[in-house]
C-alpha atoms as a PDB file:
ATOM      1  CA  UNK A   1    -170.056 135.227-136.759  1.00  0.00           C
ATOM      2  CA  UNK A   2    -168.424 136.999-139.954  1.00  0.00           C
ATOM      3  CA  UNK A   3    -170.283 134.113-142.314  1.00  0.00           C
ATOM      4  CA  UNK A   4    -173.435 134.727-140.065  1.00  0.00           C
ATOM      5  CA  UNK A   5    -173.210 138.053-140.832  1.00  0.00           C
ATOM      6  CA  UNK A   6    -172.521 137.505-144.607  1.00  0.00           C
ATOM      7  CA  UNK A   7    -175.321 135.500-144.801  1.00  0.00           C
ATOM      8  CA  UNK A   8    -177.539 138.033-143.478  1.00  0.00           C
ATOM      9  CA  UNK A   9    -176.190 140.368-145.974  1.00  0.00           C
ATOM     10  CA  UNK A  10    -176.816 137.633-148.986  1.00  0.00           C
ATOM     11  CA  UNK A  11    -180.643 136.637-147.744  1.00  0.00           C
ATOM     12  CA  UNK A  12    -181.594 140.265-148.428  1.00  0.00           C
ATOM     13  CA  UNK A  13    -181.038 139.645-152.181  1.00  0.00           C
ATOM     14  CA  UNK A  14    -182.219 136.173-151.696  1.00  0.00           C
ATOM     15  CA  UNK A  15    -185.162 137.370-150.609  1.00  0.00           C
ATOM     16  CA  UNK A  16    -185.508 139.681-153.751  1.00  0.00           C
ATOM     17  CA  UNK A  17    -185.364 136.575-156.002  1.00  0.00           C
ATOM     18  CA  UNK A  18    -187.848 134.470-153.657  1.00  0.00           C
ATOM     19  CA  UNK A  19    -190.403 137.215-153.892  1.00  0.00           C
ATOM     20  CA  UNK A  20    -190.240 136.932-158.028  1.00  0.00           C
ATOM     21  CA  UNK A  21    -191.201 133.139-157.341  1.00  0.00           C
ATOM     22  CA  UNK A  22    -193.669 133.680-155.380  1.00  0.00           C
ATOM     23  CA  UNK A  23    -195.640 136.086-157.715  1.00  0.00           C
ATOM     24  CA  UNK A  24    -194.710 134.019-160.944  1.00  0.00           C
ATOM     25  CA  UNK A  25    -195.157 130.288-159.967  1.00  0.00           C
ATOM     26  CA  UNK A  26    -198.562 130.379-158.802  1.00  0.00           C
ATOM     27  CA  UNK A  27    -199.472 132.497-162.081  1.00  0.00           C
ATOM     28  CA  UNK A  28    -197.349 129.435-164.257  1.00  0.00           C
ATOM     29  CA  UNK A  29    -195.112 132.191-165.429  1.00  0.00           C
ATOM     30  CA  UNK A  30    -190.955 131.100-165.640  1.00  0.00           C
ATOM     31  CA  UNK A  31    -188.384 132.782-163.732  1.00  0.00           C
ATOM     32  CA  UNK A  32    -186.521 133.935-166.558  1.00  0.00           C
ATOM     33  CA  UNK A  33    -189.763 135.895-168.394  1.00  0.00           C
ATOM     34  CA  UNK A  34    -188.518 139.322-168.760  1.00  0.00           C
ATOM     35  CA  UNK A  35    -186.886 141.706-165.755  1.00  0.00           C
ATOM     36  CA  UNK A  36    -188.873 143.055-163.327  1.00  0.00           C
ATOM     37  CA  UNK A  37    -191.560 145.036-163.751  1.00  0.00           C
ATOM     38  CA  UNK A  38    -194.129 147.750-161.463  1.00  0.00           C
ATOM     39  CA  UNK A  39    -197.345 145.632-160.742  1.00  0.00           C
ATOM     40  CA  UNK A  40    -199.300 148.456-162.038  1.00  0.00           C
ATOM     41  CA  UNK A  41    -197.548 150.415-164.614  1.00  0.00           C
ATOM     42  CA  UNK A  42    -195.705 147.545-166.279  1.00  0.00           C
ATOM     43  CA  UNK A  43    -192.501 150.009-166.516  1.00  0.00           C
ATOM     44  CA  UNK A  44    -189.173 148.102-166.439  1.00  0.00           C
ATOM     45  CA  UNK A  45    -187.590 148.721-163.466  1.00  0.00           C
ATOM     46  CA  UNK A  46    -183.953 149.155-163.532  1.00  0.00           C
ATOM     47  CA  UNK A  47    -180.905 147.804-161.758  1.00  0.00           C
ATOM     48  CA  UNK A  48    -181.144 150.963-158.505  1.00  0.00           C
ATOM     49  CA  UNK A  49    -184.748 150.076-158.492  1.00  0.00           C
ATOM     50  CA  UNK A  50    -183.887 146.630-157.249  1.00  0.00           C
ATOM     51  CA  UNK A  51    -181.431 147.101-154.616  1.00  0.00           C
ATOM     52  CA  UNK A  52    -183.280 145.462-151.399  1.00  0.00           C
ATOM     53  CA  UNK A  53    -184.962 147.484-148.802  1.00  0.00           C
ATOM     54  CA  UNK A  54    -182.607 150.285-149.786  1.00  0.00           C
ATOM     55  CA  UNK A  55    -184.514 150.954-153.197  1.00  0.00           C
ATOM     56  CA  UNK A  56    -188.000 150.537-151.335  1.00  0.00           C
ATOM     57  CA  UNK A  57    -186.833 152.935-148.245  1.00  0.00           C
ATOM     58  CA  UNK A  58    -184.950 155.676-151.335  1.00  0.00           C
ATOM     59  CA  UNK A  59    -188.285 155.784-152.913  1.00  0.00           C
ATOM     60  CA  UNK A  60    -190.744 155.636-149.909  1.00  0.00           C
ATOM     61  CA  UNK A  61    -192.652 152.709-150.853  1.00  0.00           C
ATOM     62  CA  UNK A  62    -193.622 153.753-154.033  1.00  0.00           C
ATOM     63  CA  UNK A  63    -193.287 153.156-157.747  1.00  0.00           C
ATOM     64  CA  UNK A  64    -190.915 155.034-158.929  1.00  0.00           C
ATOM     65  CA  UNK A  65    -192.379 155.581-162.426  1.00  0.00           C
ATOM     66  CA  UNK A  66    -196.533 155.709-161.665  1.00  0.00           C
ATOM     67  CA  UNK A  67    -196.393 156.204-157.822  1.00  0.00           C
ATOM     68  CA  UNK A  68    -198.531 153.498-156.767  1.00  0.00           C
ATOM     69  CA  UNK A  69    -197.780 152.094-153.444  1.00  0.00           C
ATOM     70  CA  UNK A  70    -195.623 149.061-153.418  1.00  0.00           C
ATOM     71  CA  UNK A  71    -196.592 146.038-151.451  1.00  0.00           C
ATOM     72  CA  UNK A  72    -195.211 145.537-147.497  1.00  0.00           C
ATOM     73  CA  UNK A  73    -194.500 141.701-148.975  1.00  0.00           C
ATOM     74  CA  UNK A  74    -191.218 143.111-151.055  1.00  0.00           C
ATOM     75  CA  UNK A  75    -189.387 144.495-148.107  1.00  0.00           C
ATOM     76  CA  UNK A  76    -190.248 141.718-145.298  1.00  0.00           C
ATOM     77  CA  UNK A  77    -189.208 138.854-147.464  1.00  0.00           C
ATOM     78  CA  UNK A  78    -185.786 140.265-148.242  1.00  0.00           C
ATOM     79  CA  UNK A  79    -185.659 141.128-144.256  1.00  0.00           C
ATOM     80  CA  UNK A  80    -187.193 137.857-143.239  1.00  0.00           C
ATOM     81  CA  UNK A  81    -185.094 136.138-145.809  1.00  0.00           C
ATOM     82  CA  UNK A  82    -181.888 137.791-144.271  1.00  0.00           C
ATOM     83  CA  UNK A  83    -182.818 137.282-140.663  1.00  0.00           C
ATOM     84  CA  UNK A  84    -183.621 133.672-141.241  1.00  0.00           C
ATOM     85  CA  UNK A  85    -180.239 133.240-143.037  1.00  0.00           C
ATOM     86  CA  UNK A  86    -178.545 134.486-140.107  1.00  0.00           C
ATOM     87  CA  UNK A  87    -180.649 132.518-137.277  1.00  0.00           C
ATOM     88  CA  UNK A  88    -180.170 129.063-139.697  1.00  0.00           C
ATOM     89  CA  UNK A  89    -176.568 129.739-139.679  1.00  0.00           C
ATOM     90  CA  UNK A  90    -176.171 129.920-135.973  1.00  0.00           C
ATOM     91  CA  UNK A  91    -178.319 126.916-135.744  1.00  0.00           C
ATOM     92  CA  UNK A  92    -176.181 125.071-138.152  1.00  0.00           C
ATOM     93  CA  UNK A  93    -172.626 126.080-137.352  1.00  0.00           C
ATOM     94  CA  UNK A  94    -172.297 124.324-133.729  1.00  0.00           C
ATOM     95  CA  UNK A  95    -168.976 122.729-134.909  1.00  0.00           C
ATOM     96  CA  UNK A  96    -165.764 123.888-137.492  1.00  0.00           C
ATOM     97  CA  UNK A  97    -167.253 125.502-140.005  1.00  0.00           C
ATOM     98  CA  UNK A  98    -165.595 124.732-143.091  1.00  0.00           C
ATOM     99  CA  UNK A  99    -165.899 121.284-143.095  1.00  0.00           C
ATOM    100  CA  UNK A 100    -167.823 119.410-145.744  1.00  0.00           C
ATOM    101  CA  UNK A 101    -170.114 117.932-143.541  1.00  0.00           C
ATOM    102  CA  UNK A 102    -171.226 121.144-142.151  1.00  0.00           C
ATOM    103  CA  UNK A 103    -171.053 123.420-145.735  1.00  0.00           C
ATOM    104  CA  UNK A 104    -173.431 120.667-147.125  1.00  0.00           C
ATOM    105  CA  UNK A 105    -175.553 120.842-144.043  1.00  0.00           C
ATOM    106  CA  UNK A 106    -175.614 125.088-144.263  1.00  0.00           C
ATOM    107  CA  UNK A 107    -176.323 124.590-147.904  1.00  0.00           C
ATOM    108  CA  UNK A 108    -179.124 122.352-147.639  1.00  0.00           C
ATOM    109  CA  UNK A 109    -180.643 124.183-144.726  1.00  0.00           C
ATOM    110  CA  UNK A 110    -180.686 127.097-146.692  1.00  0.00           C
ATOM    111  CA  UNK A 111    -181.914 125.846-149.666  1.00  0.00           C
ATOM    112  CA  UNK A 112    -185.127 124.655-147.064  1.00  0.00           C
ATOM    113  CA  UNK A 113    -185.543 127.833-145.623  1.00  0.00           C
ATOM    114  CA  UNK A 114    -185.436 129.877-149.022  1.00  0.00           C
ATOM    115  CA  UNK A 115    -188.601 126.709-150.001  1.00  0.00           C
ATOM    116  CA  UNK A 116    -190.242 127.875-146.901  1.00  0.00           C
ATOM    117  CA  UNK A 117    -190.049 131.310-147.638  1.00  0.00           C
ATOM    118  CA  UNK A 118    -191.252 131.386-151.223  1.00  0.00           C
ATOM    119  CA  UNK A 119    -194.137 128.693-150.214  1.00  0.00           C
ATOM    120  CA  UNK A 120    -195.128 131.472-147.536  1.00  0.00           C
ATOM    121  CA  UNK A 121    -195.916 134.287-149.675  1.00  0.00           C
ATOM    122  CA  UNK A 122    -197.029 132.246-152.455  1.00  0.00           C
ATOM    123  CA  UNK A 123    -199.873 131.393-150.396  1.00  0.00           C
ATOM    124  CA  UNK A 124    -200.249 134.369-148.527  1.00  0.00           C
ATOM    125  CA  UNK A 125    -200.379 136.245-151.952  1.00  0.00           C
ATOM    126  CA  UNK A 126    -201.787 134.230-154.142  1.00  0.00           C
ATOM    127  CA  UNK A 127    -203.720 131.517-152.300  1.00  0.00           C
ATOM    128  CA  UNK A 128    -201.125 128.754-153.955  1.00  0.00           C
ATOM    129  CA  UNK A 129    -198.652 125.943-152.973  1.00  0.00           C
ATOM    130  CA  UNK A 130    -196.681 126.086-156.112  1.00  0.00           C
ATOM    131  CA  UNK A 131    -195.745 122.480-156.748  1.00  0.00           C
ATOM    132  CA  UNK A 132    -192.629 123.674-158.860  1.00  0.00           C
ATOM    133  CA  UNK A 133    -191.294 124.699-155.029  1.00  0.00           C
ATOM    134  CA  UNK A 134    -192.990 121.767-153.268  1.00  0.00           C
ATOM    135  CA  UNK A 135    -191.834 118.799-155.195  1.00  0.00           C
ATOM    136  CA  UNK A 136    -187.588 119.818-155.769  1.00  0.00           C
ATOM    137  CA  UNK A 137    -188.212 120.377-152.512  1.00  0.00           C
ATOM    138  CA  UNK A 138    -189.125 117.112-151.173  1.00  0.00           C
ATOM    139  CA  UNK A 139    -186.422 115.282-153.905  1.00  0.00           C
ATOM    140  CA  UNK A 140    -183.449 117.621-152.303  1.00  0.00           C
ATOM    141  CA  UNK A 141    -185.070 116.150-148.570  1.00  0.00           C
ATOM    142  CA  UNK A 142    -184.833 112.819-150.198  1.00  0.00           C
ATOM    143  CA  UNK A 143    -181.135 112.872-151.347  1.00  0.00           C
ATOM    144  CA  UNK A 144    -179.776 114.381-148.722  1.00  0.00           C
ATOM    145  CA  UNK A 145    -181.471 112.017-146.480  1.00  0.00           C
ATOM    146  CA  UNK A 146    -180.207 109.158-148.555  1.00  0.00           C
ATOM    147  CA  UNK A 147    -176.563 110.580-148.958  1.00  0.00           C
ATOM    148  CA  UNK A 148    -175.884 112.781-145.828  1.00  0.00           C
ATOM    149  CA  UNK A 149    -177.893 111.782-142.994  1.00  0.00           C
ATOM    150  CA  UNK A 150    -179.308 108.379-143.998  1.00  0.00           C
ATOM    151  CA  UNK A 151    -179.943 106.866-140.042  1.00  0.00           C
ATOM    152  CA  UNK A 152    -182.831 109.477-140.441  1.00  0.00           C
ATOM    153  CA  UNK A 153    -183.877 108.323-143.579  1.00  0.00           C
ATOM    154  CA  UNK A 154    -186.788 105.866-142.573  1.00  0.00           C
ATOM    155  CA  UNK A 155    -188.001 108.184-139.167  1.00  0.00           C
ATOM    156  CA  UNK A 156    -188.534 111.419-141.194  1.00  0.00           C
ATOM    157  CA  UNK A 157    -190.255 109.525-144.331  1.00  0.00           C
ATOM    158  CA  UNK A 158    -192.455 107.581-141.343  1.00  0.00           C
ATOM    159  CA  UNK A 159    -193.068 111.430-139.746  1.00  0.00           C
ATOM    160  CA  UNK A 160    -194.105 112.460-143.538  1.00  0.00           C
ATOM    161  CA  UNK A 161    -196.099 109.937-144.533  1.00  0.00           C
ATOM    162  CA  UNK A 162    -198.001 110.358-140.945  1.00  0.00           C
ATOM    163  CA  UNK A 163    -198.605 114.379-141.789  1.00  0.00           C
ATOM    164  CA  UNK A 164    -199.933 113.593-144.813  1.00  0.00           C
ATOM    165  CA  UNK A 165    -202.267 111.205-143.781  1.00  0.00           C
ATOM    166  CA  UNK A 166    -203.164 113.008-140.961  1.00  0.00           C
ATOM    167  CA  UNK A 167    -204.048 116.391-143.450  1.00  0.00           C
ATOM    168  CA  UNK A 168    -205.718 114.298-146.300  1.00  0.00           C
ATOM    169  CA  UNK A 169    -208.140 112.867-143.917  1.00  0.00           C
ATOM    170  CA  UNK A 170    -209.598 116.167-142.462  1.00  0.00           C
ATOM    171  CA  UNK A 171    -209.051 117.312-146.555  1.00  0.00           C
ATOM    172  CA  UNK A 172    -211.861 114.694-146.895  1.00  0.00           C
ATOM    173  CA  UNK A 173    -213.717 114.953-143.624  1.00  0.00           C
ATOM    174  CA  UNK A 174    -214.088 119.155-144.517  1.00  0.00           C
ATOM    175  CA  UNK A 175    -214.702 118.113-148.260  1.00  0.00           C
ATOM    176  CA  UNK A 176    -211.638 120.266-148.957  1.00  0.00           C
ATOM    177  CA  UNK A 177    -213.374 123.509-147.262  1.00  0.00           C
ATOM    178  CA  UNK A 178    -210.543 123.413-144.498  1.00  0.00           C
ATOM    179  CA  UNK A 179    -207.573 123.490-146.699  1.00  0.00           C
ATOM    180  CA  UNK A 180    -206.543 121.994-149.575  1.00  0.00           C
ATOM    181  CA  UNK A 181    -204.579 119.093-151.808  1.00  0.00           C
ATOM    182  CA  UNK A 182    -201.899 121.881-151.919  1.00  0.00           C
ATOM    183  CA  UNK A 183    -201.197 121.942-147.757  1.00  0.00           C
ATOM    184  CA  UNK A 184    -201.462 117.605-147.544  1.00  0.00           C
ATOM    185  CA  UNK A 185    -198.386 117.498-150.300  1.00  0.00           C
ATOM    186  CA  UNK A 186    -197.098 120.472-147.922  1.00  0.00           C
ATOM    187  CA  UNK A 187    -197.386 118.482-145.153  1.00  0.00           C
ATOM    188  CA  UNK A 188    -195.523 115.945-146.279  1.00  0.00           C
ATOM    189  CA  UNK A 189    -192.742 117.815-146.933  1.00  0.00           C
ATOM    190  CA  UNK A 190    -192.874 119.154-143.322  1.00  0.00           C
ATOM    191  CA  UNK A 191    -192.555 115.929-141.873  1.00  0.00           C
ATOM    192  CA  UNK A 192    -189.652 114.418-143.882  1.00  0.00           C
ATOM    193  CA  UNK A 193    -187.560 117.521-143.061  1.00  0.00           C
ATOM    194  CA  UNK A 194    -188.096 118.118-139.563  1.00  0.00           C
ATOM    195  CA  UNK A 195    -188.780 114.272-138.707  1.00  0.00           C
ATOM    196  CA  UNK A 196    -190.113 113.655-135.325  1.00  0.00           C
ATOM    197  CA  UNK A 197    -190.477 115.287-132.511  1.00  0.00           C
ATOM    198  CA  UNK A 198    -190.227 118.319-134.473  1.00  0.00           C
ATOM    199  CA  UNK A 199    -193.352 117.758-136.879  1.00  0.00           C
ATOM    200  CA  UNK A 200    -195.490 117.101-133.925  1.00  0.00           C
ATOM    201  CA  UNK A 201    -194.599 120.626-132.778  1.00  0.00           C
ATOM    202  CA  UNK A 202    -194.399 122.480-136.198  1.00  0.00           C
ATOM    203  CA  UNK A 203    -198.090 120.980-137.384  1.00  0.00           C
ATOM    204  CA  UNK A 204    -199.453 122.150-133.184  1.00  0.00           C
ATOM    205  CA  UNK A 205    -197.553 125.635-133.658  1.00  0.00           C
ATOM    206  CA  UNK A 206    -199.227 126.161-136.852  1.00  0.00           C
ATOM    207  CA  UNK A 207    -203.017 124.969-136.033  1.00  0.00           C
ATOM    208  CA  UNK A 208    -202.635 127.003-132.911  1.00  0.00           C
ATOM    209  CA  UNK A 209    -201.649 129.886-134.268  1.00  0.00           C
ATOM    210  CA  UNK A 210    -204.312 129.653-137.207  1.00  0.00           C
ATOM    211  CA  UNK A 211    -207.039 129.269-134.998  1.00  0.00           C
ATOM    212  CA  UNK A 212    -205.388 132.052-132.790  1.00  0.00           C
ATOM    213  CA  UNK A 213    -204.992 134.468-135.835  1.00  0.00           C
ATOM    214  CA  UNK A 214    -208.522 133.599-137.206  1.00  0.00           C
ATOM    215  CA  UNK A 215    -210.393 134.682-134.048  1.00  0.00           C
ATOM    216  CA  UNK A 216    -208.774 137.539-134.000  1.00  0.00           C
ATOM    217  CA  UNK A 217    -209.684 138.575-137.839  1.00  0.00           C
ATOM    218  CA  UNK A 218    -213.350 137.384-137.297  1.00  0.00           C
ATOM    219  CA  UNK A 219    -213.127 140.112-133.684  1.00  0.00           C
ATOM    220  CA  UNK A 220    -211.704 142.756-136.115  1.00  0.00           C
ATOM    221  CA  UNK A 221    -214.400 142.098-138.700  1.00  0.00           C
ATOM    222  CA  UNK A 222    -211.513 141.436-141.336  1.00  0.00           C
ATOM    223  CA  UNK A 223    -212.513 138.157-141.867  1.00  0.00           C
ATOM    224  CA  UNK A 224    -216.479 135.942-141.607  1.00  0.00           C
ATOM    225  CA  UNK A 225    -216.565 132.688-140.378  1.00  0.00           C
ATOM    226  CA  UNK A 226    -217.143 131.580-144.293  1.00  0.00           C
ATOM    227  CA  UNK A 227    -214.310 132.880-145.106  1.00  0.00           C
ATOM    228  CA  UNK A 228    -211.002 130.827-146.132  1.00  0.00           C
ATOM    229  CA  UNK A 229    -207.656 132.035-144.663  1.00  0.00           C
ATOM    230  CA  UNK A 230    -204.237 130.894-146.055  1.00  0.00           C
ATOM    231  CA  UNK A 231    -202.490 128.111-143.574  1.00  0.00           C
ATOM    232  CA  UNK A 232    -199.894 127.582-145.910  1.00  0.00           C
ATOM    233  CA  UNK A 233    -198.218 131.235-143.553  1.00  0.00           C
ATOM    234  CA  UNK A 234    -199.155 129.477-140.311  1.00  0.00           C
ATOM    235  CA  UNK A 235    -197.435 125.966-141.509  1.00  0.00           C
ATOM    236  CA  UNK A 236    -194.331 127.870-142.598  1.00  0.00           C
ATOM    237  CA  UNK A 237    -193.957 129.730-139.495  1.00  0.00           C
ATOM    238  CA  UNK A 238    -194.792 126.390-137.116  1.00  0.00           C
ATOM    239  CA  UNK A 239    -192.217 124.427-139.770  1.00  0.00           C
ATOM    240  CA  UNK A 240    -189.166 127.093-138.502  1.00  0.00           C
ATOM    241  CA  UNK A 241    -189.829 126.658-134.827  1.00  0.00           C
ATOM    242  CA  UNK A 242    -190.449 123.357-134.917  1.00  0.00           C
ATOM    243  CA  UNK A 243    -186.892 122.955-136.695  1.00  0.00           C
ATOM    244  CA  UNK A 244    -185.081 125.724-134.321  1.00  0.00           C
ATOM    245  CA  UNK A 245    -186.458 124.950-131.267  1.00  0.00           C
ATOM    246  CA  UNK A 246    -188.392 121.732-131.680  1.00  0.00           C
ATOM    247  CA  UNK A 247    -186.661 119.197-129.383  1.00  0.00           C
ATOM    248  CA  UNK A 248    -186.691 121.984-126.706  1.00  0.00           C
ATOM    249  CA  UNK A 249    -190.056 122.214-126.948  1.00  0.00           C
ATOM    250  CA  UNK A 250    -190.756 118.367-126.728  1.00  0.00           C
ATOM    251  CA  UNK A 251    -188.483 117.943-123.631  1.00  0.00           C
ATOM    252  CA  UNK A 252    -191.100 120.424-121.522  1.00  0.00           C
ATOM    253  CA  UNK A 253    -194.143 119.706-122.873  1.00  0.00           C
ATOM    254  CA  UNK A 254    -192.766 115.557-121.842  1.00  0.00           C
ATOM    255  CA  UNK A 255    -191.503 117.138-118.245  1.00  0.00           C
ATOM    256  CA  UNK A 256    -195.198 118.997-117.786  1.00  0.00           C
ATOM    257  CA  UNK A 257    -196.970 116.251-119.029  1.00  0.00           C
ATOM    258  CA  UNK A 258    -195.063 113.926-116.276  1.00  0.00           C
ATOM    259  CA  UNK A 259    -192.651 111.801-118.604  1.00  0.00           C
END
């Protein structure tokens, strides 16, 4: 529980970081261009401007410098980030903890859940899959497959290769209007980490709750049925309860269905 809680202590400046490559990757900007900056002012923003959700509660939301609001996005990834840190950790640690087996295994599934979590606002921001996060993405999948967990190896490229298949043919059917080249290459990602039967639930999860979401924005007036909406948010979220609570999932929906 202590590392749990460490964890959730270390996402909160992980999150920090992830929201930096989420602005600059789908702009082609580098991590390393410059510190941080105010969105609107293009101050400098200094080390106690930084500190996450502390510095964004301390100044109430604001710039410190011009006083223009601050985006929501700052303060939820470095909460999400943390939260998700602690949930993967409990998900992970079902054995001893310090073994290698298991540290490789909490690396890695942090590593995928930091992906998931840049690739989420990315697209929610920006409209973008970055392929800078999408393809080391995939190669870390591959190698740990391949070194760590390699009687999975075929069944999660199989599940991968199916997802992407399954999104580049309604990519052509729609004539891209549905989504794009950036969620197939997403897709395949899902389904070589999660592997089946958790990329049958993720990809469900995430349609459902689209379709869900969109209704309600076209209700609400936010949104017109010509409109495009981000899935890239919905396949994220399906993606980490298809991996927490996946085979769960598949076990009822077999029971209801009569299996």
């Amino acid at each position: 529980m202590l590392l749990s809680l460490f964890l959730l202590f270390l996402g909160l400046f992980v999150g920090s970081f992830l929201n930096v490559l989420s602005d600059r990757f789908p702009r082609n900007e580098t991590v390393v261009k410059g510190r941080s900056h105010c969105e609107y002012c293009k101050k400098e923003l200094q080390w106690y401007d930084l500190i996450p959700l502390f510095s964004f509660i301390f100044l109430k939301g604001k710039c410190r410098y011009c006083h223009k609001k601050l985006s929501f996005s700052y303060p939820l990834s470095e909460l999400g980030t943390g939260l998700i840190f602690f949930i993967t950790s409990l998900f992970v640690l079902n054995g001893p903890i310090y073994t290698y087996d298991i540290v490789i295994k909490l690396i890695f599934y942090l590593f995928m859940a930091s992906s998931l979590i840049a690739i989420f606002f990315a697209d929610l921001k920006h409209g973008v899959i970055p392929d800078k996060i999408i393809f080391p993405a995939i190669l870390i999948n591959l190698l740990y497959l391949l070194l760590f967990n390699n009687h999975f190896l075929i069944q999660n490229l199989l599940s991968g290769l199916g997802a992407l298949l399954f999104f580049l043919l309604l990519v052509l059917v729609t004539r891209g209007r549905g989504m794009g080249l950036g969620d197939v290459k997403f897709s395949f990602l899902i389904g070589l980490f999660l592997g089946f039967p958790g990329v049958l639930i993720g990809l469900y999860l995430a349609f459902l709750t689209g379709a869900l979401i969109s209704i309600i924005l076209i209700l609400w007036r936010k949104k017109f049925l010509k409109d495009s909406i981000p899935f890239g948010p919905f396949l994220v979220l399906g993606t980490f309860i298809g991996l927490y609570f996946g085979n769960l999932l598949y076990e009822k929906l077999l029971l209801l269905m009569g299996f």
